[in-house]
Protein backbone atom coordinates (compact mmCIF):
# COMPACT_ATOMS: atom_id res chain seq x y z
CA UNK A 1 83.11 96.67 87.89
CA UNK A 2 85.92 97.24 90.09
CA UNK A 3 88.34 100.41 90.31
CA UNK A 4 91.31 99.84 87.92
CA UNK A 5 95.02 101.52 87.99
CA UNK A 6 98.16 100.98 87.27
CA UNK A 7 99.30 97.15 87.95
CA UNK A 8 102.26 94.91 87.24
CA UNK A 9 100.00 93.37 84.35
CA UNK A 10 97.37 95.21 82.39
CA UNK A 11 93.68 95.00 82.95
CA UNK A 12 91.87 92.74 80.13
CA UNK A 13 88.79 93.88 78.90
CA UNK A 14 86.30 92.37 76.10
CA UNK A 15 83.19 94.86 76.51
CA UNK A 16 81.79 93.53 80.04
CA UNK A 17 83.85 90.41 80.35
CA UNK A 18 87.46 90.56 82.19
CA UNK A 19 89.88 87.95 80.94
CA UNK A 20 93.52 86.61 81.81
CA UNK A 21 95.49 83.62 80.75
CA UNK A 22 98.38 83.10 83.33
CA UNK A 23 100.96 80.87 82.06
CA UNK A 24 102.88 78.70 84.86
CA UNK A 25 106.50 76.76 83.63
CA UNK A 26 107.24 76.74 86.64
CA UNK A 27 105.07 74.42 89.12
CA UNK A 28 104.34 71.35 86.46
CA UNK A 29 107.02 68.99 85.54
CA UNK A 30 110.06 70.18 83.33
CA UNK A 31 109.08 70.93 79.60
CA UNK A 32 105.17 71.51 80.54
CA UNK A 33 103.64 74.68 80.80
CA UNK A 34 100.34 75.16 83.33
CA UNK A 35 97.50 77.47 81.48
CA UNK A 36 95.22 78.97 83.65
CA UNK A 37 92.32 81.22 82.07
CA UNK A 38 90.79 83.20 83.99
CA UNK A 39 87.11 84.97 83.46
CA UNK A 40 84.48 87.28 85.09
CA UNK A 41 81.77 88.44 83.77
CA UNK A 42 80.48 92.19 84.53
CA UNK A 43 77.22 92.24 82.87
CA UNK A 44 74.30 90.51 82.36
CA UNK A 45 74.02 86.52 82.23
CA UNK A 46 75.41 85.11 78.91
CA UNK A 47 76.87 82.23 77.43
CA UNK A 48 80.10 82.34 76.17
CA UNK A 49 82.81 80.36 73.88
CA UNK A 50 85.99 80.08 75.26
CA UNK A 51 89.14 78.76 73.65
CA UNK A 52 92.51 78.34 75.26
CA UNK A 53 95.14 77.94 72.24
CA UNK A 54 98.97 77.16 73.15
CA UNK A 55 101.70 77.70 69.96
CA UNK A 56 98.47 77.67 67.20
CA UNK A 57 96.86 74.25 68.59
CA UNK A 58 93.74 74.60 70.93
CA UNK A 59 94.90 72.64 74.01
CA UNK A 60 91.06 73.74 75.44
CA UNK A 61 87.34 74.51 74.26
CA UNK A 62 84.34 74.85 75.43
CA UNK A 63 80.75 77.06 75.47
CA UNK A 64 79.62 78.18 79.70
CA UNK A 65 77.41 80.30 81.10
CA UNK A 66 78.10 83.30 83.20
CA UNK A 67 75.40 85.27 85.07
CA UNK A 68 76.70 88.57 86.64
CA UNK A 69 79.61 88.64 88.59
CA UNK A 70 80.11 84.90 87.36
CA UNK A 71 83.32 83.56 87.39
CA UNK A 72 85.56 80.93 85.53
CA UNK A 73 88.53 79.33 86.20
CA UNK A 74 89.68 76.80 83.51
CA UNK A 75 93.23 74.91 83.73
CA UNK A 76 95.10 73.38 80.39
CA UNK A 77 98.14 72.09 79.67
CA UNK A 78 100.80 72.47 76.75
CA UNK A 79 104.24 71.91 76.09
CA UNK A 80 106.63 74.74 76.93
CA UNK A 81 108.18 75.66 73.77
CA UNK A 82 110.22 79.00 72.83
CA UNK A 83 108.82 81.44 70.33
CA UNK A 84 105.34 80.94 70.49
CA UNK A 85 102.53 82.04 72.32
CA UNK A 86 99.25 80.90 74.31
CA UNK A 87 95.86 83.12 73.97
CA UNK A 88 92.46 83.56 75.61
CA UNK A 89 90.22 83.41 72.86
CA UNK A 90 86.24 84.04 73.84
CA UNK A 91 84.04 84.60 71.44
CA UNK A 92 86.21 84.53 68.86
CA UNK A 93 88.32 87.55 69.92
CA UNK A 94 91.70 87.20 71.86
CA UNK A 95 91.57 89.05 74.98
CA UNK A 96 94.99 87.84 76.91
CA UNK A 97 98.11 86.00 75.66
CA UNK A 98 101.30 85.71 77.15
CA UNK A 99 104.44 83.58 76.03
CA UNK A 100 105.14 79.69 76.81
CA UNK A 101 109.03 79.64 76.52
CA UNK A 102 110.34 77.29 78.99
CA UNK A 103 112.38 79.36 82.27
CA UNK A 104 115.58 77.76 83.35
CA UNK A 105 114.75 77.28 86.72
CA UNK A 106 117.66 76.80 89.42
CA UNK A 107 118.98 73.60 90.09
CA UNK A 108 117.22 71.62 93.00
CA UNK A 109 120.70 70.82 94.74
CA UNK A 110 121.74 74.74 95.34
CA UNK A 111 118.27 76.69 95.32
CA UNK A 112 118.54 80.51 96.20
CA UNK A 113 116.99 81.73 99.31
CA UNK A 114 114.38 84.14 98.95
CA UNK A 115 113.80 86.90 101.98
CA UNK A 116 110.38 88.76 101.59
CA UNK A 117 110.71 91.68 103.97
CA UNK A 118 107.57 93.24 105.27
CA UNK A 119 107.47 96.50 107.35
CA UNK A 120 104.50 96.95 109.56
CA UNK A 121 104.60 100.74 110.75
CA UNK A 122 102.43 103.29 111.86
CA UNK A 123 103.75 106.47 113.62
CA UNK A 124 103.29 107.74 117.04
CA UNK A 125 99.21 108.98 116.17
CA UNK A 126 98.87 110.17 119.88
CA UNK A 127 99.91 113.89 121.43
CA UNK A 128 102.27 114.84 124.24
CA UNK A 129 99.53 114.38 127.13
CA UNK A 130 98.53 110.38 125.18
CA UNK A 131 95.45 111.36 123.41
CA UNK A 132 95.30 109.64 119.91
CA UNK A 133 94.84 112.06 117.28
CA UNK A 134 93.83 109.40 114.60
CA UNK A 135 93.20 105.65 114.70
CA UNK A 136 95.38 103.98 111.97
CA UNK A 137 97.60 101.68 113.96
CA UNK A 138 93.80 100.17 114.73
CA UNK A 139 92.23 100.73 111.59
CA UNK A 140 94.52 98.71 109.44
CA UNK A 141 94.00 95.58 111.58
CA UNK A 142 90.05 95.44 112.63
CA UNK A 143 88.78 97.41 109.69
CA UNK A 144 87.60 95.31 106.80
CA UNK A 145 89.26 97.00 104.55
CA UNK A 146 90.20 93.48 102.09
CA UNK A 147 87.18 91.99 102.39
CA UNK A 148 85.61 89.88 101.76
CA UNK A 149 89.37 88.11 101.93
CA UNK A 150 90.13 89.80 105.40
CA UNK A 151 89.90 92.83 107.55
CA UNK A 152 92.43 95.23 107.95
CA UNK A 153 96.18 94.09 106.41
CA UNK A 154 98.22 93.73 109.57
CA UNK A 155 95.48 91.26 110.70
CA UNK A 156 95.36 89.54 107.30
CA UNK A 157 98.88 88.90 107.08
CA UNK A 158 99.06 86.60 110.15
CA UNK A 159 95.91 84.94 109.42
CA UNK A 160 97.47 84.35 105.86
CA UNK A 161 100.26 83.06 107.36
CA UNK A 162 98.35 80.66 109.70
CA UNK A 163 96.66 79.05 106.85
CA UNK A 164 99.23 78.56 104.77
CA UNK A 165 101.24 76.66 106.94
CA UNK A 166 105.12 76.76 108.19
CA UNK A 167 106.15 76.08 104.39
CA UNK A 168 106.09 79.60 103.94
CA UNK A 169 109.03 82.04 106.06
CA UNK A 170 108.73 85.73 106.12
CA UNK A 171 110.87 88.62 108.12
CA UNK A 172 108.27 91.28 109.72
CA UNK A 173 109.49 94.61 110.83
CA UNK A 174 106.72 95.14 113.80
CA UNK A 175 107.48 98.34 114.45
CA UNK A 176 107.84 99.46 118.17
CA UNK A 177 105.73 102.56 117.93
CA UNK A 178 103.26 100.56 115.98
CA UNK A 179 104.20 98.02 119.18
CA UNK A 180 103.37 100.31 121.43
CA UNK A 181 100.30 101.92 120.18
CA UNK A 182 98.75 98.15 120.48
CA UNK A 183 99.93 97.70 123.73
CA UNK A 184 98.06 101.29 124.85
CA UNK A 185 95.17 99.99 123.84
CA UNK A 186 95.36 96.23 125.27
CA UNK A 187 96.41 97.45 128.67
CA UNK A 188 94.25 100.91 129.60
CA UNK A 189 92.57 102.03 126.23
CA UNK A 190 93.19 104.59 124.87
CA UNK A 191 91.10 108.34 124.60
CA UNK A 192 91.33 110.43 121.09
CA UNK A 193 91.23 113.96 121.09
CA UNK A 194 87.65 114.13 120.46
CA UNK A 195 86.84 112.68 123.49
CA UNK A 196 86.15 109.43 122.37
CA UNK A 197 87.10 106.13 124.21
CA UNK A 198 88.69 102.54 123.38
CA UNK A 199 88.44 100.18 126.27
CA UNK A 200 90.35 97.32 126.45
CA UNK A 201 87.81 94.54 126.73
CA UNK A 202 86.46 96.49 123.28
CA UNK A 203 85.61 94.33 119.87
CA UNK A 204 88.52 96.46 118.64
CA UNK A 205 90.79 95.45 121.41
CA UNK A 206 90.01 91.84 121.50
CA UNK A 207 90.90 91.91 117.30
CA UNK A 208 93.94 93.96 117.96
CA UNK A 209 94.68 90.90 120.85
CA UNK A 210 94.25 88.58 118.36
CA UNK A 211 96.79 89.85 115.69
CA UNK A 212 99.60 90.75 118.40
CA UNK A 213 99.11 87.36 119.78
CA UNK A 214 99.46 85.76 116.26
CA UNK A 215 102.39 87.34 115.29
CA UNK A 216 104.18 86.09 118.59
CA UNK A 217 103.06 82.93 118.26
CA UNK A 218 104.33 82.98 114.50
CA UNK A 219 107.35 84.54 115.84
CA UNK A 220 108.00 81.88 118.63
CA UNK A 221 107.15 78.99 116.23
CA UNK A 222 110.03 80.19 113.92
CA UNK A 223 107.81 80.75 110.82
CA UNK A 224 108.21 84.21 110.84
CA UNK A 225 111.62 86.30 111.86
CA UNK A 226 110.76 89.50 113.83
CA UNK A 227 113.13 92.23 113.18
CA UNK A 228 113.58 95.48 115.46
CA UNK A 229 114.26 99.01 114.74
CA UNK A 230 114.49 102.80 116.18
CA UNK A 231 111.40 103.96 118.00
CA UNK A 232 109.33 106.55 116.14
CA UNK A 233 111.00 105.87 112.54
CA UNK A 234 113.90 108.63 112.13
CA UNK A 235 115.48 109.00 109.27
CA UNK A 236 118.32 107.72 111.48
CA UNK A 237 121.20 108.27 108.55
CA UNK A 238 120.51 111.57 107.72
CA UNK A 239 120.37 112.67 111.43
CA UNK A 240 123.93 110.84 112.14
CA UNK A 241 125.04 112.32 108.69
CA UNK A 242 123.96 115.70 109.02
CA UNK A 243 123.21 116.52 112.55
CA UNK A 244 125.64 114.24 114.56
CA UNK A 245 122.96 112.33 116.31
CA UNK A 246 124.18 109.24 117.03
CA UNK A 247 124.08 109.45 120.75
CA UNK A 248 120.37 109.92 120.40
CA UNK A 249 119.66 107.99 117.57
CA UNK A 250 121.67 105.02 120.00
CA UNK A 251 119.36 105.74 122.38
CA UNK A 252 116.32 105.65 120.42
CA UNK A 253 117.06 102.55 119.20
CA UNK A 254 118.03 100.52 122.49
CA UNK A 255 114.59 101.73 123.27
CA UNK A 256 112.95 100.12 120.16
CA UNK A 257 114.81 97.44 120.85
CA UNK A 258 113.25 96.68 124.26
CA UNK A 259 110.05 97.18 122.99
CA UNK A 260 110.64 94.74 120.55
CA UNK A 261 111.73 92.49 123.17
CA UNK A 262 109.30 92.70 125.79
CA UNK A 263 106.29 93.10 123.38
CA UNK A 264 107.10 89.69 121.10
CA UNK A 265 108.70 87.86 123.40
CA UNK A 266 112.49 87.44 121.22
CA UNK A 267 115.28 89.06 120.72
CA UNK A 268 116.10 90.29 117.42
CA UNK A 269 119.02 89.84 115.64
CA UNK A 270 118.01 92.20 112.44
CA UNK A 271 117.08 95.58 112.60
CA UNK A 272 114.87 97.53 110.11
CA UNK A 273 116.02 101.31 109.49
CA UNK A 274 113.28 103.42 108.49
CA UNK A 275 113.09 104.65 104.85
CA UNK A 276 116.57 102.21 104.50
CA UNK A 277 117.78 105.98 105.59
CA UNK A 278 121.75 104.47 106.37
CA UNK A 279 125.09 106.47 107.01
CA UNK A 280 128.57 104.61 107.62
CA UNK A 281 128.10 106.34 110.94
CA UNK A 282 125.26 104.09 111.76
CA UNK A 283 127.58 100.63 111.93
CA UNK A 284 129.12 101.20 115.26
CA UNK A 285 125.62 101.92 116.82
CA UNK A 286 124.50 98.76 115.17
CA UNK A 287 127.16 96.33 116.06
CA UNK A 288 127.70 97.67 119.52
CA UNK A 289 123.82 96.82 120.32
CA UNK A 290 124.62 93.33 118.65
CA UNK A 291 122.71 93.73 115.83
CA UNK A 292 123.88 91.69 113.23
CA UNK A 293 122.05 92.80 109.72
CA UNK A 294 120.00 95.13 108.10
CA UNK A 295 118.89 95.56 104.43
CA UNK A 296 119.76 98.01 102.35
CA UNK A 297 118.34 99.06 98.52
CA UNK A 298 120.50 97.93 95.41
CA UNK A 299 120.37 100.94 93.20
CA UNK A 300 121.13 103.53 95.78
CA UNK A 301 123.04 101.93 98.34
CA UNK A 302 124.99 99.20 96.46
CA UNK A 303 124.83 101.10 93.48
CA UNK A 304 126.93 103.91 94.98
CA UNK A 305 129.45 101.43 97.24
CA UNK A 306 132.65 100.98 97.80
CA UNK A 307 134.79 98.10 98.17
CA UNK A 308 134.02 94.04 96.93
CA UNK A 309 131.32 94.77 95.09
CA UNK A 310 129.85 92.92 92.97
CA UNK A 311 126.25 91.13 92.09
CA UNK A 312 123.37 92.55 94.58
CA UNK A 313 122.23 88.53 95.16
CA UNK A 314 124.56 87.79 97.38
CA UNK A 315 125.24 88.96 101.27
CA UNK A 316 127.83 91.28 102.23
CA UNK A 317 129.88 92.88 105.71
CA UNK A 318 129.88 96.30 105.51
CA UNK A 319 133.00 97.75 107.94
CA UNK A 320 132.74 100.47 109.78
CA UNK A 321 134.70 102.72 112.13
CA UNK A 322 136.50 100.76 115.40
CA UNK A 323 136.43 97.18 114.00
CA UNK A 324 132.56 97.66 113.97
CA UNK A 325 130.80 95.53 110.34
CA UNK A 326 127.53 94.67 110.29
CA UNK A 327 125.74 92.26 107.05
CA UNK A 328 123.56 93.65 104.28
CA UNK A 329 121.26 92.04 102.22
CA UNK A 330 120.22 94.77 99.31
CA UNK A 331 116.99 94.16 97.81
CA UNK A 332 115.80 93.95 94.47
CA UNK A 333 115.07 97.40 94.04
CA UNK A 334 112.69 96.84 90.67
CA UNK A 335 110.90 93.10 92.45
CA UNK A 336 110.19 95.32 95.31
CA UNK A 337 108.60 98.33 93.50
CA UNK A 338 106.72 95.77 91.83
CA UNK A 339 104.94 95.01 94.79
CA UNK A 340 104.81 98.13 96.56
CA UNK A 341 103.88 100.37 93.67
CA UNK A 342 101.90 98.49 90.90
CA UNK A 343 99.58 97.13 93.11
CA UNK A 344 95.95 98.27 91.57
CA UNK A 345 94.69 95.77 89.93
CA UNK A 346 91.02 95.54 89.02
CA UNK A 347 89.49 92.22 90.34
CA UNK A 348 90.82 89.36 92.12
CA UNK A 349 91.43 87.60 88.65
CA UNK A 350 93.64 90.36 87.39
CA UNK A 351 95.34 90.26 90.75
CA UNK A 352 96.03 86.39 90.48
CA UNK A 353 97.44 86.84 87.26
CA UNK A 354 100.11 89.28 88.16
CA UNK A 355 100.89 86.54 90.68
CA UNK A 356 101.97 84.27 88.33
CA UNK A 357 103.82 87.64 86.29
CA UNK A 358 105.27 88.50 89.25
CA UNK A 359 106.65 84.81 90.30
CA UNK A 360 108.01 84.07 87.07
CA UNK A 361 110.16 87.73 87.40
CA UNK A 362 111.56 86.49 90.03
CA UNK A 363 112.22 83.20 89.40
CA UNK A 364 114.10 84.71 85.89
CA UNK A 365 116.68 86.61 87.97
CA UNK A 366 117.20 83.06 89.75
CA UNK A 367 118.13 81.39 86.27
CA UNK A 368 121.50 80.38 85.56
CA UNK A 369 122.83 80.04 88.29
CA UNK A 370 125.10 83.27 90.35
CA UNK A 371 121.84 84.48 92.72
CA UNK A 372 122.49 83.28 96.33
CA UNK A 373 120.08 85.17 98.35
CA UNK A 374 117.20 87.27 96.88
CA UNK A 375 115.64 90.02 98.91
CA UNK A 376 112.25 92.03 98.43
CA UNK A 377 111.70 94.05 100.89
CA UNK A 378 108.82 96.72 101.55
CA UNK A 379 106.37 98.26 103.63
CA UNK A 380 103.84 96.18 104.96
CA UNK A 381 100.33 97.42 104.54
CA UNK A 382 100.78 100.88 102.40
CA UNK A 383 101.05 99.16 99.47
CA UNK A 384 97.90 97.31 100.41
CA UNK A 385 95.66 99.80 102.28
CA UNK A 386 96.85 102.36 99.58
CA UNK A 387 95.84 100.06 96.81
CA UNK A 388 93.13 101.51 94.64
CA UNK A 389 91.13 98.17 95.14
CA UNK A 390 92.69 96.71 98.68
CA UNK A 391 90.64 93.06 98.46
CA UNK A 392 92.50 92.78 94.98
CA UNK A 393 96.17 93.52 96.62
CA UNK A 394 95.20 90.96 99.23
CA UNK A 395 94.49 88.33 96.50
CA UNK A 396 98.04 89.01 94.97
CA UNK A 397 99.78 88.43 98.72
CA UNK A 398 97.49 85.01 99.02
CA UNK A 399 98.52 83.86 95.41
CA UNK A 400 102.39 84.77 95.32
CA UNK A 401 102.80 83.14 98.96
CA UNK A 402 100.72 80.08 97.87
CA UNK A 403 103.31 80.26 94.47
CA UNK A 404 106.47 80.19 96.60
CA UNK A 405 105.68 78.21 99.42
CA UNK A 406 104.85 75.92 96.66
CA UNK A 407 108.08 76.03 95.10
CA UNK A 408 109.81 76.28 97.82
CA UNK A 409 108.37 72.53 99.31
CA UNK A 410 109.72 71.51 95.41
CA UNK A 411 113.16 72.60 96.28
CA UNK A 412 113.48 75.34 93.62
CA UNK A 413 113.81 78.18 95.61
CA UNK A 414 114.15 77.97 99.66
CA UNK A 415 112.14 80.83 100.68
CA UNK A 416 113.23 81.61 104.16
CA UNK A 417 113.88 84.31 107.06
CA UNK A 418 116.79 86.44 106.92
CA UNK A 419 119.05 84.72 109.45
CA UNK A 420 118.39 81.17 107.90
CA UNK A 421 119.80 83.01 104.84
CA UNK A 422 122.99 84.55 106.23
CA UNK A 423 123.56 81.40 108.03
CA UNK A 424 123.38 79.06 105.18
CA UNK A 425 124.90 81.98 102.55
CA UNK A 426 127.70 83.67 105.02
CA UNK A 427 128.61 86.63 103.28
CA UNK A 428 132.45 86.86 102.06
CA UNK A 429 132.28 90.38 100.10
CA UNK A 430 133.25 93.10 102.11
CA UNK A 431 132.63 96.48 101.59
CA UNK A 432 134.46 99.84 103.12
CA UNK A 433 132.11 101.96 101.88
CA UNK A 434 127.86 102.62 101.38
CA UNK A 435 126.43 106.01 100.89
CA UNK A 436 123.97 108.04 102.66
CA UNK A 437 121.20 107.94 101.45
CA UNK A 438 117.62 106.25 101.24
CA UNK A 439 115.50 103.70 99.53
CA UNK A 440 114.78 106.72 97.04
CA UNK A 441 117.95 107.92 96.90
CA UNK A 442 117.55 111.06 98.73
CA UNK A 443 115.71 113.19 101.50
CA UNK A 444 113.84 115.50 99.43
CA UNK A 445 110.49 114.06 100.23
CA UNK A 446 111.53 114.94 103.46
CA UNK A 447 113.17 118.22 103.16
CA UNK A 448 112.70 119.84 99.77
CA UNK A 449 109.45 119.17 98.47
CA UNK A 450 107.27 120.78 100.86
CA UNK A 451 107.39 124.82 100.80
CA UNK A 452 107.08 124.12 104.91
CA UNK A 453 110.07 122.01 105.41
CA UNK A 454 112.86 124.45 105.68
CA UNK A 455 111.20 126.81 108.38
CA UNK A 456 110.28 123.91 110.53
CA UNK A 457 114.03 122.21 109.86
CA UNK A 458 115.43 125.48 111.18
CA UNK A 459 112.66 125.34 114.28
CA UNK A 460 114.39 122.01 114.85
CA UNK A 461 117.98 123.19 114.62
CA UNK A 462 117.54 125.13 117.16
CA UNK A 463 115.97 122.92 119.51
CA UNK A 464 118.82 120.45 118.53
CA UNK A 465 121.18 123.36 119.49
CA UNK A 466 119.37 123.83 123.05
CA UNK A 467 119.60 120.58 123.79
CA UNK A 468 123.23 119.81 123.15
CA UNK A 469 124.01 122.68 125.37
CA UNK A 470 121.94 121.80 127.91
CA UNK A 471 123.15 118.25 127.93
CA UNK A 472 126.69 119.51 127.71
CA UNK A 473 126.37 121.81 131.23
CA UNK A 474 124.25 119.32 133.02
CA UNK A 475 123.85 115.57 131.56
CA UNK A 476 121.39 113.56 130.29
CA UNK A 477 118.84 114.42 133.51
CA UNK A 478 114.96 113.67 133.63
CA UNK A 479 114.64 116.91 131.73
CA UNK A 480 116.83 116.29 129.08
CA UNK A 481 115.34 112.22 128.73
CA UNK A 482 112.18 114.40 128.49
CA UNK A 483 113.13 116.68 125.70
CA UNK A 484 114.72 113.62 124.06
CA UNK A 485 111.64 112.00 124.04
CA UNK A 486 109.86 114.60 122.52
CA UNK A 487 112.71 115.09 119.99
CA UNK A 488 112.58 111.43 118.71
CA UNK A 489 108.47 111.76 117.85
CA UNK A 490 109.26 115.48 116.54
CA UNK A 491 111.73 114.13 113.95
CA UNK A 492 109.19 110.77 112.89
CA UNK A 493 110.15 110.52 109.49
CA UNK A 494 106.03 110.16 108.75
CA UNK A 495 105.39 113.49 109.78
CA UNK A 496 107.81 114.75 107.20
CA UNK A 497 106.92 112.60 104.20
CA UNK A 498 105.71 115.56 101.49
CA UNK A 499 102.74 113.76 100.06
CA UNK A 500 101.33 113.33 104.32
CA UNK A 501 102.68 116.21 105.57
CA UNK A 502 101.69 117.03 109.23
CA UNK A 503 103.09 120.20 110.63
CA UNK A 504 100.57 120.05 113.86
CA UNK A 505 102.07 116.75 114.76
CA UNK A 506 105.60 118.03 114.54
CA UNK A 507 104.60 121.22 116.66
CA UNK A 508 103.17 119.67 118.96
CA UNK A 509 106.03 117.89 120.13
CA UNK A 510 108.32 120.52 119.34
CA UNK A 511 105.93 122.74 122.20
CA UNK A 512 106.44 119.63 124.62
CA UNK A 513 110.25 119.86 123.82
CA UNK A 514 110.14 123.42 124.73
CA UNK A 515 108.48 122.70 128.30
CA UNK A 516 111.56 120.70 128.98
CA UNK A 517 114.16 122.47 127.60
CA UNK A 518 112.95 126.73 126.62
CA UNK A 519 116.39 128.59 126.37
CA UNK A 520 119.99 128.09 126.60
CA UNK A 521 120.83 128.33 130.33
């Protein structure tokens, strides 16, 4: 049996058999409701009844055999009708139900756009003299670790994609570190600190080829939207907020941004910020580079705003300092969590199911009429590698993609990239004001939560202080770029994060910063 957690739907259990009905009103014609029961069997072979009954009338019957591992898939149809309910009966004992009441679904002449937001981000996993200190910008694309639906989720995405065909429109955050780490190995290799070495005509090379290459064709093909962002994932708010930093969080950025560039082969018009980490001091960095949109969280950055505010489905310009504005979508703070954070489901069955959960969700927000554009936006392989059972998270990506794309072709939603969206939806709320803060509302996993964070926040004060004096007396030379350089991994939001905390990685290039830059002069 396979590990269970905590999912968007609950596991299903009748002693050794696992058992879901998933109940679709939303892909069938109006007034019909799609029942899908779903079975595994853990133990050994059997045969068992199973019954799928819709408002007290069975709409399906009949006795199979399972051996182990067996599966069943059985489809049924009933009318959709409020206040009742369909169950899974099997063996004469109910072991899923879930309601039929009919979902007003958006009209077909004004469907809401949909943006699914995925960022794909590792951190800077190599030293000061380019030795790799641990493999996970590689492991999560050649490693199998979805099978048997895929290796490694950053080379399971684009194959996804691929298959399913240009019905379905996504926006990736590639990250530029994560950019570059794949280019280190595709053009010299790359060495770890053990010694060991990565060639670039390697079987993990040529799979690492392979996903880069997909995504640009994807990204060239217009069926996905590539977004950019600052190099080694500061928290790019709070430094601008609390340190002053936007010269080098400017900087930083323009150099994402030509990574971006030159890596993929376009040039973005979004930009990700890591951890959604904004400050109002942020827009004239953003607009100045010609950046036109970012995306923001709905509870804590929305939630907190000033200005025309009103429903979080909708596009808005937030103005800044200088005549500077730049457009935020907010996502759906709950839809995302879903995603990111209820993602251990048992089997691939219990996984398909919270599909269907999970579509209908979002498809309720869309009733009625008022929801213009509808983001979800999270990272793009945490909530999969991180998964308790990683094929099963896969299974849910395959099945909600298959869902929309689906609904999408029927004209009741228009899933699509971000800058399809603002294009078709241009936003006419404006707000003056968004606070600073993060997708979790503050920066305590970053400073706070960690008994460690305060003495090495004060180490970086003070290198902060060096270099701003240094700078001041004699410009941004080649020792200063080099110092900066080291500053912008030293501050990589990753490092920071309570739960990973890595204290070597951040002095290590706080000792590199101090080759560049020791004392005040």
């Amino acid at each position: 049996m396979s590990r269970c957690g905590r999912g968007l739907t609950e596991p299903r259990f009748s002693g050794a058999l696992e058992g879901y009905l998933a109940v679709d009103t939303f892909s069938s014609s109006l007034g019909e409701a799609r029942l899908l029961a779903l079975l595994r069997n853990y133990g050994p072979e059997r045969r068992v009844s199973v019954e799928v009954v819709a408002c007290g009338s069975t709409v399906a019957r009949d006795r199979y055999t399972l051996g182990t591992g067996g599966r069943l898939v059985l489809e049924a149809y009933t009318t959709t009708r409020g206040g009742c309910e369909a169950r899974l009966v099997v063996d004469g004992t109910t072991v899923d139900s879930e309601a039929v009441a009919p979902l007003d679904l958006p009209s077909s002449g004004s469907p809401p756009y949909v943006v699914l937001v995925f960022h794909h981000h590792q951190p800077p996993n190599y030293g000061p003299d380019g030795s790799y200190r641990s493999l996970w910008p590689f492991t999560y694309v050649w490693k199998p670790l979805l099978a048997p639906y895929g290796l490694g989720p950053y080379h399971y995405h684009y194959v996804l994609l691929r298959k399913l065909g240009r019905g379905v429109r996504v926006v990736y955050n590639l990250s530029p570190s994560l950019l570059k780490q794949w280019c280190d190995l595709l053009s010299g290799g790359i060495r770890t600190v053990s010694g060991e070495l990565a060639e670039p005509g390697s079987e993990l090379a040529k799979v690492v080829g392979e996903a880069l290459s997909g995504y640009r064709e994807l990204a060239t093909s217009g069926s996905i939207e590539v977004l950019t962002s600052i190099y080694a994932h500061t928290i790019a708010g709070y430094l601008a907020e609390t340190y002053g930093l936007e010269d080098v969080v400017r900087r930083e950025l323009e150099y994402g941004y030509g990574v971006t560039r030159d890596v993929v082969g376009v040039d973005p018009r979004g930009v990700w910020l890591p951890e959604m980490s904004f400050s109002m001091k942020l827009v004239p960095i953003l607009s100045s580079l010609g950046l036109e949109y970012t995306f923001l969280d709905s509870t804590y950055h929305l939630g907190g705003a000033e200005g025309d505010v009103g429903s979080p489905y909708e596009p808005y310009v937030v103005e800044g300092s200088g005549g500077s504005s730049v457009a935020v979508l907010f996502r759906d703070t709950e839809l995302s969590n879903d995603v990111a954070f209820l993602n251990n489901y048992c089997s691939d069955i219990h996984a398909a199911k919270a599909a269907y959960v999970f579509t209908r969700k979002l498809l309720s927000r869309c009733s009625g009429g008022g929801v213009r554009v509808l983001t979800v936006a999270l990272d793009g392989e945490n909530w999969m590698a991180l998964s308790e059972n990683p094929p099963a998270a896969a299974v849910f990506l395959r099945t909600l993609l298959t869902l929309l794309r689906d609904l999408s072709r029927r004209g009741v939603i228009r899933l699509s990239t971000a800058g399809e969206a603002l294009e078709a939806v241009p936003p006419t709320r404006r707000l003056r004001y968004v606070p600073p803060t993060s997708w979790l509302g503050s920066y305590t996993k970053w400073r706070g939560e960690r008994v460690e964070h305060e003495g090495f926040w004060r180490a970086v004060e003070l290198r902060l202080a060096r270099y701003r004096e240094y700078v001041a007396r004699y410009g941004l030379d080649e020792r200063a770029r080099r110092a900066e350089w080291a500053l912008w991994h030293v501050l990589d939001s990753d490092y920071w994060w309570a739960e990973f905390w890595d204290g070597e990685a951040v002095s290590l290039w706080i000792e590199e910063f101090d080759k560049h830059i020791t004392e005040p002069h």
